[in-house]
Each structure stands twice: as C-alpha cells, then as structure tokens.
Protein backbone atom coordinates (compact mmCIF):
# COMPACT_ATOMS: atom_id res chain seq x y z
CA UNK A 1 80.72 67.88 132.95
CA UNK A 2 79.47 66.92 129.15
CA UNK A 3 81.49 70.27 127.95
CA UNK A 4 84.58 69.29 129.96
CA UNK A 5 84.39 65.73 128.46
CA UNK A 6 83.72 66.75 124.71
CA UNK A 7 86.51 69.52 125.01
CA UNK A 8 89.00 66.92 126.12
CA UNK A 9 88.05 65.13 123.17
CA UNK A 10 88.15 68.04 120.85
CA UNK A 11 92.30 68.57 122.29
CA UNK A 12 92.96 64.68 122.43
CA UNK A 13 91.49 64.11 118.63
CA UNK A 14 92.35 67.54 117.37
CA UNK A 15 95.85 66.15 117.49
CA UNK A 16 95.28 63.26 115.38
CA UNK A 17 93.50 65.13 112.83
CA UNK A 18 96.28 67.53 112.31
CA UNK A 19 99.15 64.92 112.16
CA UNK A 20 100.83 64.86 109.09
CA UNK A 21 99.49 61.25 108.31
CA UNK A 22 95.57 62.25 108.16
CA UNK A 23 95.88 66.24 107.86
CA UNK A 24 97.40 66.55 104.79
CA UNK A 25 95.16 64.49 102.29
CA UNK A 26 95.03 67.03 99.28
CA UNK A 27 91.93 68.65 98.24
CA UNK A 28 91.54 70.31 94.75
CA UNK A 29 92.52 74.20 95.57
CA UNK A 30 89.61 74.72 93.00
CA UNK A 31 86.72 73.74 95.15
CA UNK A 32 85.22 76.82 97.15
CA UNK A 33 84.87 74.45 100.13
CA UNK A 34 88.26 74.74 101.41
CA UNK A 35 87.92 77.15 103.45
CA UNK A 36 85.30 75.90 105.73
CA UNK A 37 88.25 73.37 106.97
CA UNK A 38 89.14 76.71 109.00
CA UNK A 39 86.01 77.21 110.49
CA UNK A 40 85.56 75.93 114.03
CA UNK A 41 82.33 74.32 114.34
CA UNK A 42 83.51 71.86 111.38
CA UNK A 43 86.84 71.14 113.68
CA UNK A 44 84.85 70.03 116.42
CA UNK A 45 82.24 68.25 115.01
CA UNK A 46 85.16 66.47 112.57
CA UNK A 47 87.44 65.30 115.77
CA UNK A 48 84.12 64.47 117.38
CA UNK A 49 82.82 61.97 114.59
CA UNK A 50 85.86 60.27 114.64
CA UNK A 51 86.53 59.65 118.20
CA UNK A 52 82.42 58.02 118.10
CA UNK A 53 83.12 55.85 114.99
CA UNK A 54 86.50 54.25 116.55
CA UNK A 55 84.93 53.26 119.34
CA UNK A 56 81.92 52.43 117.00
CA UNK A 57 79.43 54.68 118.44
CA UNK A 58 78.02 54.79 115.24
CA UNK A 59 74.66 56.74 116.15
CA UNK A 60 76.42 59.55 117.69
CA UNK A 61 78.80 59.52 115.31
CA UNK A 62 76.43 59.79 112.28
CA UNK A 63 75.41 63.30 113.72
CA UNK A 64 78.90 65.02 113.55
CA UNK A 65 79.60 63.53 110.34
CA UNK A 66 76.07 64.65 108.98
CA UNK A 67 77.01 68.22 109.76
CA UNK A 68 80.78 67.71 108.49
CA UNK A 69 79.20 66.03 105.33
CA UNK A 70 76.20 68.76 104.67
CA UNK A 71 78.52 72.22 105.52
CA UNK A 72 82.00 70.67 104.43
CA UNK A 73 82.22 68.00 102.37
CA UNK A 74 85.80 68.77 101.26
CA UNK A 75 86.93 68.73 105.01
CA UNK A 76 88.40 65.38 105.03
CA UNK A 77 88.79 62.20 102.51
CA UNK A 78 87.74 60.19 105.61
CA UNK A 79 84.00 61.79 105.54
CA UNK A 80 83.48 59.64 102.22
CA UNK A 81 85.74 56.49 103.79
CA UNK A 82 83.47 56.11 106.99
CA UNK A 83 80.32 57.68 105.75
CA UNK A 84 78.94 54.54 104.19
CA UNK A 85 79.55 52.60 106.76
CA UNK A 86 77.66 54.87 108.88
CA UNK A 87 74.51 55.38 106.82
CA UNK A 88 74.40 51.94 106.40
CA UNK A 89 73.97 51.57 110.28
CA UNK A 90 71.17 54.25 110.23
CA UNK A 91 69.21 52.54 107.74
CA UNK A 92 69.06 49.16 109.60
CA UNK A 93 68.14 51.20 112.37
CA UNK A 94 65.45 53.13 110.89
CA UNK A 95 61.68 52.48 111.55
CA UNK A 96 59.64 53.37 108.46
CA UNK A 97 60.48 52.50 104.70
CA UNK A 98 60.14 56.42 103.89
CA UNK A 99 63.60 56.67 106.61
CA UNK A 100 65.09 53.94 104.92
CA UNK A 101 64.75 55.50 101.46
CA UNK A 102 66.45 58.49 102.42
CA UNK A 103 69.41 56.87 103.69
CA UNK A 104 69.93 55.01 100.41
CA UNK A 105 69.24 58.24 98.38
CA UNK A 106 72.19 59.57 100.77
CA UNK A 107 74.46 56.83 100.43
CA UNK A 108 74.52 56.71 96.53
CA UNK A 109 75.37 60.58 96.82
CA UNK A 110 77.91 59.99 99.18
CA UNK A 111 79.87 57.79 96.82
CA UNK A 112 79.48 60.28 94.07
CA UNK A 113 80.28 62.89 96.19
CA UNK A 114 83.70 61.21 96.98
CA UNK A 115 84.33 61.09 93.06
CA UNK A 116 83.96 64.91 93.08
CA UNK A 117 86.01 66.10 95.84
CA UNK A 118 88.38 63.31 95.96
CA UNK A 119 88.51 62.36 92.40
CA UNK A 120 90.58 59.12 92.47
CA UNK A 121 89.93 54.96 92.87
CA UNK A 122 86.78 55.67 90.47
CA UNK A 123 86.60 51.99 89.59
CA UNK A 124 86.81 50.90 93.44
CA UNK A 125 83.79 53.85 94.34
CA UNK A 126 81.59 52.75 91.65
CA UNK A 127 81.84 49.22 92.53
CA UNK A 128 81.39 49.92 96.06
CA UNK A 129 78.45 52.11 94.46
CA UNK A 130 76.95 49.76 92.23
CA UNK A 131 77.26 46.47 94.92
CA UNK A 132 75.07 48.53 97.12
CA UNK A 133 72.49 48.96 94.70
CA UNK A 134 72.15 45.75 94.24
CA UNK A 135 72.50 44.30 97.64
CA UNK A 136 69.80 46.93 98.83
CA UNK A 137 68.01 47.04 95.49
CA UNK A 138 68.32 50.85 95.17
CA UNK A 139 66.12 51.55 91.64
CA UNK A 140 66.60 50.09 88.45
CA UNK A 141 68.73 46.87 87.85
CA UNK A 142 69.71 48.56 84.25
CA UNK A 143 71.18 51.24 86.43
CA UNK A 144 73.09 49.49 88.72
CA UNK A 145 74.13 47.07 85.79
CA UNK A 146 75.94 50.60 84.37
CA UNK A 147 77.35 51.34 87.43
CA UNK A 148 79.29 48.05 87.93
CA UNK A 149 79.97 47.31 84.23
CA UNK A 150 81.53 51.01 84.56
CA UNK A 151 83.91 49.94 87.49
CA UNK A 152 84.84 46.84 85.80
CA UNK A 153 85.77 49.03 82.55
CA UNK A 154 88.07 51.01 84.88
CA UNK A 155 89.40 48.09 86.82
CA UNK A 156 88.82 45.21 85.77
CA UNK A 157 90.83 42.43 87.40
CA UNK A 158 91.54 44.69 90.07
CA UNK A 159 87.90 44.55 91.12
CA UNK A 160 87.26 42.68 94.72
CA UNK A 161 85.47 39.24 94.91
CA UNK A 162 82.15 41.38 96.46
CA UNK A 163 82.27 43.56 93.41
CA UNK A 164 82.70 41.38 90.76
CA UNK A 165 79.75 38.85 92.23
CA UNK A 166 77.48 42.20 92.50
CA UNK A 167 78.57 42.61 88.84
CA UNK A 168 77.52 39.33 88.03
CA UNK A 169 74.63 39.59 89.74
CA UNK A 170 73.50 42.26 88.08
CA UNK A 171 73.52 40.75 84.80
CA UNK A 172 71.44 37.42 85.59
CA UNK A 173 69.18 39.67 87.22
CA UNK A 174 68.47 41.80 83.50
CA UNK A 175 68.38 37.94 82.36
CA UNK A 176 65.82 37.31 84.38
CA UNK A 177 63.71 40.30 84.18
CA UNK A 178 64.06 39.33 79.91
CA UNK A 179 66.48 42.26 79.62
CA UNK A 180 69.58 39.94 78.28
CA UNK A 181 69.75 37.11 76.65
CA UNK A 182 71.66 34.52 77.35
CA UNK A 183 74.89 36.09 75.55
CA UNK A 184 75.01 38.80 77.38
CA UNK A 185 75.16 36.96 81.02
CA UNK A 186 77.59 34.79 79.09
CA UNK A 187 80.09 37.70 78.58
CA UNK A 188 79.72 38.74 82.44
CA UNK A 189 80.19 35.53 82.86
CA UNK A 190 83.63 35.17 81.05
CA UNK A 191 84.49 38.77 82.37
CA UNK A 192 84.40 37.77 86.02
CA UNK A 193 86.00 34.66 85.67
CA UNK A 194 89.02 35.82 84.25
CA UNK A 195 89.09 38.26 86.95
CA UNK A 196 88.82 35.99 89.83
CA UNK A 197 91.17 33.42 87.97
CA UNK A 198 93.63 36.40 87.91
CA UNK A 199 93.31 37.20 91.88
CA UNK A 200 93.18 33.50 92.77
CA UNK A 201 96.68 32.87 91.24
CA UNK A 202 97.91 36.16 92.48
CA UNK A 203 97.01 35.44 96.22
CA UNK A 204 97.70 32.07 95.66
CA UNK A 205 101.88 32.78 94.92
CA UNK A 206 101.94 35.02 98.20
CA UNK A 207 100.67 32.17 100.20
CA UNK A 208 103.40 30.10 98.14
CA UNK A 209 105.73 32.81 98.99
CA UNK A 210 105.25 33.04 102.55
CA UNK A 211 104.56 29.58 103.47
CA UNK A 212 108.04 28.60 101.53
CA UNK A 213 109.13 31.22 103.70
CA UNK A 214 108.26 29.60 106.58
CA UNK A 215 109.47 25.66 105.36
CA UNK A 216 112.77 27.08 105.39
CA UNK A 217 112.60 28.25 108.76
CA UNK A 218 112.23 31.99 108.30
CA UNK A 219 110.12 34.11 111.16
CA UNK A 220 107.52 36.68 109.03
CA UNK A 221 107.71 40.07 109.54
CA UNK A 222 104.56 41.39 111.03
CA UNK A 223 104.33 42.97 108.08
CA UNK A 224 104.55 39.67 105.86
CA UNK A 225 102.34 38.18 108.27
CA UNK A 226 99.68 40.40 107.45
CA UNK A 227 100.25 40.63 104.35
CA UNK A 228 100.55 36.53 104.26
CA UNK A 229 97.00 36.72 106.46
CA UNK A 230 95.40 38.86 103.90
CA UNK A 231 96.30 36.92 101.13
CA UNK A 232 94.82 34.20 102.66
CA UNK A 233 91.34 35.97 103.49
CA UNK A 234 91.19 37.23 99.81
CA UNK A 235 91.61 34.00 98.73
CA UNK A 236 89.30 32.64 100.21
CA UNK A 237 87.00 35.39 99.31
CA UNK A 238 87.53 35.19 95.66
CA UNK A 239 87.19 31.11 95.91
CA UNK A 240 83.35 31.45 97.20
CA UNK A 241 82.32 33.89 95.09
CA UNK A 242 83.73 31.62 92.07
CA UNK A 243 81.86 28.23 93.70
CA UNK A 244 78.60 30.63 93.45
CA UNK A 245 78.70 32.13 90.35
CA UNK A 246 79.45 28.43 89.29
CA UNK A 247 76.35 27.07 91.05
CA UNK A 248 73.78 30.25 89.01
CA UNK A 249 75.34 29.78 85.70
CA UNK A 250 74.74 25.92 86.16
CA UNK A 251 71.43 26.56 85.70
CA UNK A 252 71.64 28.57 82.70
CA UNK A 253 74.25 27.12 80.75
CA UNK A 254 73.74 23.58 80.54
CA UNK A 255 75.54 22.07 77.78
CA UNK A 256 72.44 21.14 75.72
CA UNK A 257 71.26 24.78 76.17
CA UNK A 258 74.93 25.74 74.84
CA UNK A 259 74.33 23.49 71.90
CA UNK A 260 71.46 24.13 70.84
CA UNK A 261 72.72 28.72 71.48
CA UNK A 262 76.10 28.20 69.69
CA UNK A 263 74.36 25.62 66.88
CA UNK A 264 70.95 28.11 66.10
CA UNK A 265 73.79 30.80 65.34
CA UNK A 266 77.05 29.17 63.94
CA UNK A 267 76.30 29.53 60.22
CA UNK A 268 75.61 33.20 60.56
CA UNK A 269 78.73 33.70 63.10
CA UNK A 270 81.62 31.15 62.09
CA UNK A 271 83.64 34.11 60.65
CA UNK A 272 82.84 36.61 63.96
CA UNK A 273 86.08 35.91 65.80
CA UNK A 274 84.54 37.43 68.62
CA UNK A 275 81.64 35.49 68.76
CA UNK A 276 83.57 32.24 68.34
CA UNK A 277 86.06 32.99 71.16
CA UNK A 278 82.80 33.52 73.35
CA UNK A 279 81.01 30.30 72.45
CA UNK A 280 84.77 28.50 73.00
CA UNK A 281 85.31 29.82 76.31
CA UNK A 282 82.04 29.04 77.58
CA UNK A 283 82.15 25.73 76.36
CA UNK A 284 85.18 25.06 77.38
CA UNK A 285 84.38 26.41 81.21
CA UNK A 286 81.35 24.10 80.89
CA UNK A 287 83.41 21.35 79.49
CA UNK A 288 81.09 20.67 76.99
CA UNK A 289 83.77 18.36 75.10
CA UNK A 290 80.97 15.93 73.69
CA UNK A 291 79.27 18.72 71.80
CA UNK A 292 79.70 18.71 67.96
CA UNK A 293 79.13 22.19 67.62
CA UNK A 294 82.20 22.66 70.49
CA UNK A 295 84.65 21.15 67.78
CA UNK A 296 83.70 23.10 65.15
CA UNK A 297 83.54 26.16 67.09
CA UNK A 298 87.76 25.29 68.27
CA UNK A 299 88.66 24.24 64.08
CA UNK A 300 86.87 28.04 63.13
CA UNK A 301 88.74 29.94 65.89
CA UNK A 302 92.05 28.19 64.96
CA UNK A 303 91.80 29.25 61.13
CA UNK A 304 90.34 32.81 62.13
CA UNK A 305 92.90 33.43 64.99
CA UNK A 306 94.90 30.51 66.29
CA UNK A 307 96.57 30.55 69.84
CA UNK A 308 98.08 28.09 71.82
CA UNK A 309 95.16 27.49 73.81
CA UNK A 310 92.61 26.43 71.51
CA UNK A 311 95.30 24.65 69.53
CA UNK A 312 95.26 22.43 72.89
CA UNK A 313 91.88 21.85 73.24
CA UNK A 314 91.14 20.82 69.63
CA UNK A 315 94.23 18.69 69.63
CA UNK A 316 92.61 17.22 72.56
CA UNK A 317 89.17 16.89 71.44
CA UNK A 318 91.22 14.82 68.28
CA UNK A 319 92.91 12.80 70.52
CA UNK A 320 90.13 11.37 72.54
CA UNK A 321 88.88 10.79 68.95
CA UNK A 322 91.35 8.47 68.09
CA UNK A 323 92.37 11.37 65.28
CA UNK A 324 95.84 11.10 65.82
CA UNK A 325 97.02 13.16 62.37
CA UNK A 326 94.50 16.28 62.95
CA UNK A 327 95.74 16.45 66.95
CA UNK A 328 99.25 16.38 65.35
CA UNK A 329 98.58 18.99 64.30
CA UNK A 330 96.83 21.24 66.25
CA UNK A 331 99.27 20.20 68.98
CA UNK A 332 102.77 21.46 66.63
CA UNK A 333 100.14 24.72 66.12
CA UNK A 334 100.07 24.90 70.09
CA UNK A 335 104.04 24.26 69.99
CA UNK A 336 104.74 27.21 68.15
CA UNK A 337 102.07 29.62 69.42
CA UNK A 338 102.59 28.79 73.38
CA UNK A 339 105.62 30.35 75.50
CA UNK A 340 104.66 28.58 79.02
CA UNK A 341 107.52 26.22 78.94
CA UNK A 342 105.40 23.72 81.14
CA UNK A 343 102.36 23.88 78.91
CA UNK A 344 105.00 23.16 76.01
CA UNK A 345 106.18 20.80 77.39
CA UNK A 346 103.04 19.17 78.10
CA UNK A 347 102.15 20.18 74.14
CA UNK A 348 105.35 18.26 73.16
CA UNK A 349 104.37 14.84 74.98
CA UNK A 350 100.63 15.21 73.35
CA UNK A 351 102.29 15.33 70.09
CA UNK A 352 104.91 12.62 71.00
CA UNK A 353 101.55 9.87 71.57
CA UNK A 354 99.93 11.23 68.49
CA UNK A 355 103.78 10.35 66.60
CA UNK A 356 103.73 7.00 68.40
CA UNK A 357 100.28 6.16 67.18
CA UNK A 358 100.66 7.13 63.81
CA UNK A 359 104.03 4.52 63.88
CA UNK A 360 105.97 7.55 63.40
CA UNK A 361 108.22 6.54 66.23
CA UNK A 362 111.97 8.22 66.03
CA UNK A 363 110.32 11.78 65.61
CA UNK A 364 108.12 10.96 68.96
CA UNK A 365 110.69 10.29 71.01
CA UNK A 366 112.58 13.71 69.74
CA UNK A 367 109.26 15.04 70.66
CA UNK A 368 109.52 12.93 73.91
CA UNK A 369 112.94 14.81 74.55
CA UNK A 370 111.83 18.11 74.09
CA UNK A 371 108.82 17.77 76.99
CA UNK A 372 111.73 17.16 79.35
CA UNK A 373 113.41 19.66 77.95
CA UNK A 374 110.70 21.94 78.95
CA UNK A 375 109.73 20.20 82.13
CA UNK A 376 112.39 18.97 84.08
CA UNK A 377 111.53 15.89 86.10
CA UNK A 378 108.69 14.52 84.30
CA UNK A 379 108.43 11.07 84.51
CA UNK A 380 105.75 10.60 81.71
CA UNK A 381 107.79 11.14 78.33
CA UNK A 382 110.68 8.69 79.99
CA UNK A 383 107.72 5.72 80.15
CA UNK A 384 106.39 6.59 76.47
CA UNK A 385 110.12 6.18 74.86
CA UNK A 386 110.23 2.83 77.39
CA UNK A 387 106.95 2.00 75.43
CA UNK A 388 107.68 2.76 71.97
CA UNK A 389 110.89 0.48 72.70
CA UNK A 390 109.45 -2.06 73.89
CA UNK A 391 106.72 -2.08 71.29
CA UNK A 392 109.45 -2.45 68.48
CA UNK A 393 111.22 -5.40 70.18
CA UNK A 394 110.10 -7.43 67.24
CA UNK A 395 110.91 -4.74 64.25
CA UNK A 396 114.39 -4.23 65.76
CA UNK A 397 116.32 -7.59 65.80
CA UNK A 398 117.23 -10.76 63.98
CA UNK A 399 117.30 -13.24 65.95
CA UNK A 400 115.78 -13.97 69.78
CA UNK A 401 118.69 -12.11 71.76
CA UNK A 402 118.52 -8.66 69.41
CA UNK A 403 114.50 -8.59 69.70
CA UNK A 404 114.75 -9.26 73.41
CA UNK A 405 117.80 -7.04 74.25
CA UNK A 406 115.41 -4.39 73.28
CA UNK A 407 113.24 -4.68 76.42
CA UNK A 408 116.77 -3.63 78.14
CA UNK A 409 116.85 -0.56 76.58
CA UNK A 410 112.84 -0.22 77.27
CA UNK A 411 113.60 -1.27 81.22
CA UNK A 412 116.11 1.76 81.63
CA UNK A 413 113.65 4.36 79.95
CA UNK A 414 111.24 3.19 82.78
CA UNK A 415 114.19 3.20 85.77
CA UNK A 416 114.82 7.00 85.02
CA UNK A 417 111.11 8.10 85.13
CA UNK A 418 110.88 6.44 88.37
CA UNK A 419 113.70 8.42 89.57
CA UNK A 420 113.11 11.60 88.41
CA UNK A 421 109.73 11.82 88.88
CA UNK A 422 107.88 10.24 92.44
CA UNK A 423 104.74 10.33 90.74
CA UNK A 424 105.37 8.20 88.62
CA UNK A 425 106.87 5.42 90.24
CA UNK A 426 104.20 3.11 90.64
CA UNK A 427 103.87 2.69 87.13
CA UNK A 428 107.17 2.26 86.11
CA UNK A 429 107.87 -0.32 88.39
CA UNK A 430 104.77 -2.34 87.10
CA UNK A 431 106.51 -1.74 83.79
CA UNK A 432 109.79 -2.80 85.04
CA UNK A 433 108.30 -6.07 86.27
CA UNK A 434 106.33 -6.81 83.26
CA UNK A 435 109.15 -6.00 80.31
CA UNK A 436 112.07 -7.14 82.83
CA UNK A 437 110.77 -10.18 82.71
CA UNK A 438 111.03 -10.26 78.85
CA UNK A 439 114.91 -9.54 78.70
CA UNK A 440 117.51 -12.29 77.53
CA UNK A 441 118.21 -14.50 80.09
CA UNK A 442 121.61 -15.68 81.59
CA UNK A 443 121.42 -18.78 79.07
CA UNK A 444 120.50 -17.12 76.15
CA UNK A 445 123.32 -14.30 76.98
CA UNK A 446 125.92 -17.44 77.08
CA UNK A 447 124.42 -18.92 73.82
CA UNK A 448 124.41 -15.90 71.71
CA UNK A 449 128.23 -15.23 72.98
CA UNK A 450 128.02 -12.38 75.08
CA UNK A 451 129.54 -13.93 78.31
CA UNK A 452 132.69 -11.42 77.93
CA UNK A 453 130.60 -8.65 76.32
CA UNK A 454 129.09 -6.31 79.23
CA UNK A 455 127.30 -3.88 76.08
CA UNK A 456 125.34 -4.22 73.11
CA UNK A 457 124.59 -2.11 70.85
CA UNK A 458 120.44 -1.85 69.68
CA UNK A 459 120.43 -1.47 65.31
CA UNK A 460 116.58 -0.04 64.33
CA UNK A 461 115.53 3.34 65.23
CA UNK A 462 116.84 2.78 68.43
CA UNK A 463 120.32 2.86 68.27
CA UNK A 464 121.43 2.53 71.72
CA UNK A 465 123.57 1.01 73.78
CA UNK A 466 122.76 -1.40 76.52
CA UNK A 467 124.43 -2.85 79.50
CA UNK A 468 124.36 -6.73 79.35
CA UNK A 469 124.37 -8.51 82.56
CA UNK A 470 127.29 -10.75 83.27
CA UNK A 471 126.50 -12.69 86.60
C-alpha cells in the first residue's frame, strides 16, 4: 500500500514539477550537475519533498530534500527556496547541541550554495544569510557584520525590515564587544534609517493609492487587494523595526554623549564633509537642537557643501534664536537649493517672518506670495500679510480713518486663510474678532465723507484697495 501511495504521488507531483511555471527555472549549462535532473531517483525524491513541505510535513520532507540537496543541488531553484526553512525545523527539533551545530553549518552552506547554482538576488541571500547568523549566533559577530554590511552594499534600500534590524544589530553588538566605537554604530545607524524611511513612504503611497481607491468607490482587484494587504504588512513591519532601533540607539546616543563625540573631534574634522554630514544627521535624528556644537556643525556643512536641508535646519536653529538676519539667510540658501515645491514653500514663509521681523515688510509679503504659490491652500502666509497689515495701521495713515481702514485690509487677509485653508480657521476668526473690532466705524465713515464712497484706497506699502461698508 505505501508504494501504491508514494507512486500516486510521484504521477500527481511529477506533473507540477514539469509545468512550464516551475520546470523551466534556468540552470547555468556550465555546471556538471545538470544532468542528474535526468536521473530517476532525484525525480522521485524531488516530487516527494515537495508534496511533504506543502502540506508542511516538514520532517519527512527534510529527507527527500537532503538527498535532492547532497546528489543534485542544481535540480531545482526551489531546493535553496524551501531548504532553510526546513533545516531550520530540524534544528529546533534536534536533541544535542553537537545536532544543532550541524544544521547551522548546513544552513549557511545552503545559502551559499544558492549563490553558486542560482547566481542571482545576492543582496536578498546574504541578508537572509547574515540575519541568521545573528538570530542563531552562528560564529563570529565580525563575520556576520560582513555578511549583512555586504547585502546592504548590494541592496541597500531594497533590504527588508528583518534584514536591515539584523544589520543593525550586528553593529551594536561589535559596539558592545569594544569592536566599534560609537561612529561606526552611528553610520549603521544613519544607513538603516534612510532605508526604512525609504520603504515607509513607499508602502505608505500604495496604501494612499488603494485606500483613495476605495473613497471613490472603486472594488480592488484581488490583485490590488493583495498587493494593498501587503503593503500594509510591510508597513507595519518596517514601523517596528524603526520604534526598536530607536529605543537601542537611545541608549547610546544621548545628546550629551553626542556633544561631548562631535565637540572632542570638531577642530580636527570641521573641514571632513563627511564627517560633518554624519555628526548633522545624527543630531538632527536626535534632535539635539540645544547643542552648541549642533550649530556649528549645520554653519560648517553649509560653507563646505550646502543643500536645502541643512539650510533649513540652521535657518531654524536662527530663528528660535531670535537671529532673524542669519535665518534669512540660510532660509533664501534653502530657496534656491530645494526643488520640493511644498518644502519651498514652507522655506518661503520662514523667510517671510524673518522679513517681517527685521521691519522689512513689502519684500515679506512677496515672500508671503510665493509660499502660496508653492502650496496651494495654505492658510498660514494669508494670516502673516493680515499681521504685517495690521501691525502698520499706525505707519500707514494720516488721520484716524486711514490708520484704521488698514485693519480692513488686515480683516480680508485673515477671511481668505480661513477659507482656503480649514486648519486654520480657528485662528483667523480670533483674528477677525480682535482687528474687526478696530475698523472705522459707521460714524467715523460718515465724518470722514465716505457715505457715497463703497472703496478706499490704502497709501504705505500697502497699496490696496478696500471695500468700505455703507449700511
């Protein structure tokens, strides 16, 4: 009865191993080990493997695929998919340490194995390769610290959330063990957090997609829906393995422990751009804004190599300072390094306070103009004309009607933000209150002589024209 069962196996799964879809996975024509797909004990144990690990027999299946794996490697790309899997199995089923050791030896041959007769995907085996050795602690850290910084060299922000945390890892283990200092764990550091920023926007626009998708009414596909499901699981993936690298490089790079790194150094590194750009992104991560050594690490990166981004952050940093000239500046530099219209535009409204403050008024509000400009909607650079107007109620006017008809013109700024821009609309109505309040009354509109006269026309900087109530 057993040989009647496994030969209707071998004819059932001996068809789905020589479909088209699984059959014809190429194999270099170099390799000596093609021909042993022909031979028939390598058939049957192949087909029977299989049919074991889809129904997840993995024990009996880990005996076929040991002989497929030992007398034919090249018989099949899925020996090096599924073999992992199932030595992994054997080892948490294995009684002595000596078993277990074996089974890892396998498994890290396995995935170089794969590289050999299925060369392809090298970064995704060696970080499959190198998270292994460090979740099961297979030899030396250094080693598996290779391995990984290896698959991140070949793929970078294509890595997966597991990978790039092994990767990680890796690194504040060598910090531990006195290995690295605390710049090296700092580059891993900035390394994987570019990477997961990169996936986490990435998944983040297919959910976007797809759940627009389905606002406007639209039934997915099942293939949208799984492709909307796994965006969703990745996601979520990437977004725990960024809350826990967060939570281990809390403990190593404190802001005082930054300060005191980037300080000890800075003198002997101010002209290392690479070195600076290090020190700025960790700080920055860290927000470490407070830090002395911060701001003088953002003015040496934007004379050595100025971008848009640490433009902002300095300009910022001057801001908060009350250093309204030097954020000027740094903001125009962010102006005319940046091309993300919405960052502009936010770059444009920075420098727009920084003109107000400095009494520099007519060129803020161009400024003003331009954030909308580059940000359609935005409430915020509406309210700061309304307050620069109603600020110069007293500059622009002779006599009480001309100062006060300013607040008019300061009133309408504030209507429009609250119409273009929900968010917003709390505070411009408080505004509206406070400066409508402050606009020429019916009497004074019939004293001055503008009973008959439904506009007015603001002199100063202003120079608009205003409606002028006439009941």
């Amino acid at each position: 009865m057993k040989s009647k069962f496994f030969g209707l196996i071998l004819f059932v799964v001996g068809l789905a191993f020589s479909s088209p879809a699984i059959a014809q996975d190429e194999v270099p024509v170099e390799k000596k080990e093609v021909a042993c797909k022909e031979d028939q004990k390598v058939k049957e144990n192949l087909s029977i493997y299989y049919e074991y690990y889809k129904s997840k027999n993995y024990k009996d299946a880990y005996e076929s695929w040991t002989y497929v794996y030992e007398n034919c490697p090249s018989a099949h790309k899925n020996i090096f998919i599924h073999g992992p899997k199932l030595i992994k199995y054997m080892y948490n089923k294995a009684a002595t340490e000596d078993e277990k050791k074996v089974y890892l030896a396998k498994l890290l041959k396995v995935y170089d194995d794969r590289l050999v007769y299925f060369p392809g995907k090298e970064g995704y085996v060696l970080g499959m390769k190198g998270s292994d050795m460090i979740n099961y602690k297979i030899g030396p850290t250094q080693s598996a610290y290779d391995v990984l910084a290896k698959a991140y060299e070949v793929d970078g922000n294509k890595l997966g959330a597991s990978v790039l945390y092994s990767y990680f890892t890796a690194s504040t283990r060598l910090f531990n063990e006195k290995v690295f200092g605390d710049e090296e764990v700092f580059m891993v550091y900035d390394q994987v957090v570019e990477a997961i920023d990169f996936n986490l926007e990435a998944k983040s626009n297919t959910i976007a997609k797809y759940e627009q998708m389905e606002g406007d009414g639209k039934t997915l596909s099942k293939k949208e829906t799984k492709d909307f499901n796994k965006a969703k699981t990745y996601y979520g993936s990437y977004e725990k393995v960024e809350s826990n690298v967060e939570k281990i490089i809390g403990k190593i790079a404190t802001c005082e422990r930054l300060d005191i790194l980037y300080g000890e150094k800075y003198e002997e590194q101010k002209g290392n751009i690479d070195w600076i750009n290090g020190g700025v992104k960790m700080m920055t991560r860290k927000k470490c804004f407070d830090s002395k050594i911060f701001f003088k690490l953002i003015d040496s990166k934007s004379k050595l190599a100025p971008d848009a981004s640490s433009s902002r952050v300095a300009g910022l940093l001057s801001l908060s300072n009350k250093q309204y000239s030097k954020a000027l500046k740094y903001y125009e530099g962010a102006i005319k390094l940046g091309d993300d219209k919405n960052k502009k535009a936010d770059d444009y409204y920075k420098a727009a306070q920084c003109l107000f403050k400095l009494g520099q008024r007519s060129k803020a509000r161009t400024y003003a103009y331009k954030a909308i400009d580059n940000r359609k909607g935005w409430g915020n650079p509406y309210l700061l004309i309304g307050d620069m107007y109603a600020a110069s109620a007293n500059a622009c006017g002779t006599n009480a009607f001309e100062k006060k008809a300013v607040y008019w013109a300061a009133v309408a700024k504030y209507s429009t933000a609250r119409n273009v821009d929900p968010k917003v609309s709390k505070k411009a109505a408080g505004k509206i209150s406070s400066w409508g309040a402050q606009v020429p009354d019916k009497t004074m509109i019939f004293q001055f002589g503008y009973i008959g006269k439904p506009k007015y026309k603001i002199g100063c900087w202003i120079n608009e024209t205003v409606n002028v109530p006439q009941s």
